[in-house]
C-alpha atoms as a PDB file:
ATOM      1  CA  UNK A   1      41.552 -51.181  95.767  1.00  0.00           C
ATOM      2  CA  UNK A   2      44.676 -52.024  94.097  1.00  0.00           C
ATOM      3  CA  UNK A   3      47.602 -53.876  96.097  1.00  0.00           C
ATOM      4  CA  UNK A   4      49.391 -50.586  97.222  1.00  0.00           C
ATOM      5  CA  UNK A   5      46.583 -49.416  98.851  1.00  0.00           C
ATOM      6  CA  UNK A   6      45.774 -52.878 100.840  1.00  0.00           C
ATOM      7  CA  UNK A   7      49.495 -52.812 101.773  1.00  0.00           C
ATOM      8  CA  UNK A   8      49.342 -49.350 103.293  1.00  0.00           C
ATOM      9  CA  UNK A   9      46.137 -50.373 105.029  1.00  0.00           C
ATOM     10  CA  UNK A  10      47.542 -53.410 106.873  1.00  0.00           C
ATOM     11  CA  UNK A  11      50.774 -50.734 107.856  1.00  0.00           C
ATOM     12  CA  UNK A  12      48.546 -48.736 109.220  1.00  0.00           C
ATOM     13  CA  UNK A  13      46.442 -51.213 111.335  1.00  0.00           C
ATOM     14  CA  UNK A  14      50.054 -52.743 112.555  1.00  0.00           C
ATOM     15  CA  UNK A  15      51.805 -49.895 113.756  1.00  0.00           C
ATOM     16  CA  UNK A  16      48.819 -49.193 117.234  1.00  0.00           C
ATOM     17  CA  UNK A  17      49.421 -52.593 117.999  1.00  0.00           C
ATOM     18  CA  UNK A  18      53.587 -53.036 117.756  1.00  0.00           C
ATOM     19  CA  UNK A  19      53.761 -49.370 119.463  1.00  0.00           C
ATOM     20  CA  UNK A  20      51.488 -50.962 122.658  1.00  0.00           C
ATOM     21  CA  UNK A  21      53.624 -54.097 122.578  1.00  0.00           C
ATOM     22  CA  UNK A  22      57.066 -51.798 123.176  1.00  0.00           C
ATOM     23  CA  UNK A  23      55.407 -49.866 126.482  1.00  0.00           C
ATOM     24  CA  UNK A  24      56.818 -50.619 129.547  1.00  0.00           C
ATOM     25  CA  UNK A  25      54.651 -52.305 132.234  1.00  0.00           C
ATOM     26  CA  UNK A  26      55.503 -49.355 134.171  1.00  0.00           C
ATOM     27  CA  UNK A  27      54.113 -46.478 131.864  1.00  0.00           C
ATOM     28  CA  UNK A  28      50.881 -48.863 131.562  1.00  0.00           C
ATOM     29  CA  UNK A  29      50.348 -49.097 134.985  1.00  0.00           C
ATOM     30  CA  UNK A  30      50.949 -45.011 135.232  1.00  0.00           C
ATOM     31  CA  UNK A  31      48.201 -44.019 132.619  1.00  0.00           C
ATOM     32  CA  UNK A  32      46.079 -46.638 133.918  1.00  0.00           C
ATOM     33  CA  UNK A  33      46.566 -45.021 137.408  1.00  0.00           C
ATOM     34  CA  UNK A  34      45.894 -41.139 135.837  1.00  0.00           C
ATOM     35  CA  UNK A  35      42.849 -42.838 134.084  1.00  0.00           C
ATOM     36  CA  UNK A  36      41.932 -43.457 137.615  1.00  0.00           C
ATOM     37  CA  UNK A  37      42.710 -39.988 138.847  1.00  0.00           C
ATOM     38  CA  UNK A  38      40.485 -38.106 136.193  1.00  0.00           C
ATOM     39  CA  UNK A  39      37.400 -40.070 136.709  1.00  0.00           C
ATOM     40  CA  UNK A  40      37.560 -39.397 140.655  1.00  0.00           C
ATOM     41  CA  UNK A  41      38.002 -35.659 139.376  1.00  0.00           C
ATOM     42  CA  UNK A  42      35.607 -35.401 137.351  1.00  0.00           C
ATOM     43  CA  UNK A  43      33.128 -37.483 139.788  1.00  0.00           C
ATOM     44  CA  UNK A  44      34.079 -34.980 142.012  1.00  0.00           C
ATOM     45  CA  UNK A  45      33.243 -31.761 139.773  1.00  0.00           C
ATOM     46  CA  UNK A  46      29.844 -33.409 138.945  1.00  0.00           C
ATOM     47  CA  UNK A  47      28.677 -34.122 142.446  1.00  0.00           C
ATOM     48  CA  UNK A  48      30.079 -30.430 143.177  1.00  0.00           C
ATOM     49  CA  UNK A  49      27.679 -29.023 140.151  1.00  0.00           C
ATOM     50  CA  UNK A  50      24.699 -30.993 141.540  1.00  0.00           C
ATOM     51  CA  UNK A  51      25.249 -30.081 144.770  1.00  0.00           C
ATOM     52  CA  UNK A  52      25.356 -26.229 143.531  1.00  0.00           C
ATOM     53  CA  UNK A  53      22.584 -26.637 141.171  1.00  0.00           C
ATOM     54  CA  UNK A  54      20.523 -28.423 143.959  1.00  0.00           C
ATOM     55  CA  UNK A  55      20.986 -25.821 146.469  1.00  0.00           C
ATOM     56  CA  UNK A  56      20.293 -23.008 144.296  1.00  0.00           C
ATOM     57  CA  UNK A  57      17.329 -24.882 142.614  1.00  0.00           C
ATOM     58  CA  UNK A  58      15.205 -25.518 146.403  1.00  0.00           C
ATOM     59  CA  UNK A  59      16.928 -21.464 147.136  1.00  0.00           C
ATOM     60  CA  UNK A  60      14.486 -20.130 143.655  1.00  0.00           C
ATOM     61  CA  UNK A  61      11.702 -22.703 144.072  1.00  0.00           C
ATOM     62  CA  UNK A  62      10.756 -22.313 148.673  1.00  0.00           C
ATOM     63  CA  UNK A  63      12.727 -19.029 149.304  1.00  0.00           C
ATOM     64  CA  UNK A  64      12.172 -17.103 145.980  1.00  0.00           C
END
């Protein structure tokens, strides 16, 4: 790897962490808090598909 290439690398690795250090405290806390939002979501869509497959599963196996 010649000394182009190693320069580009270390570019490269920079640039994720000077972007992050420019983000307002108020954007952070927002993504953290829609982070938040789309694992209750999702929680919510699993218990739902559970709760579908459940019923459906004792409907087949006792009433089928």
């Amino acid at each position: 790897m010649n000394l182009i290439q190693k320069a580009g690398l270390a570019v490269v690795a920079l640039v994720p962490t000077l972007s992050m250090a420019a983000v307002d405290a108020g954007v952070t806390t927002a993504i953290e808090s829609a982070k938040t939002d789309g694992l209750a979501v999702a929680g919510a869509l699993l218990t739902t598909a559970v709760a579908i497959w459940g019923a459906l599963y004792i409907k087949r196996k006792f009433f089928g």
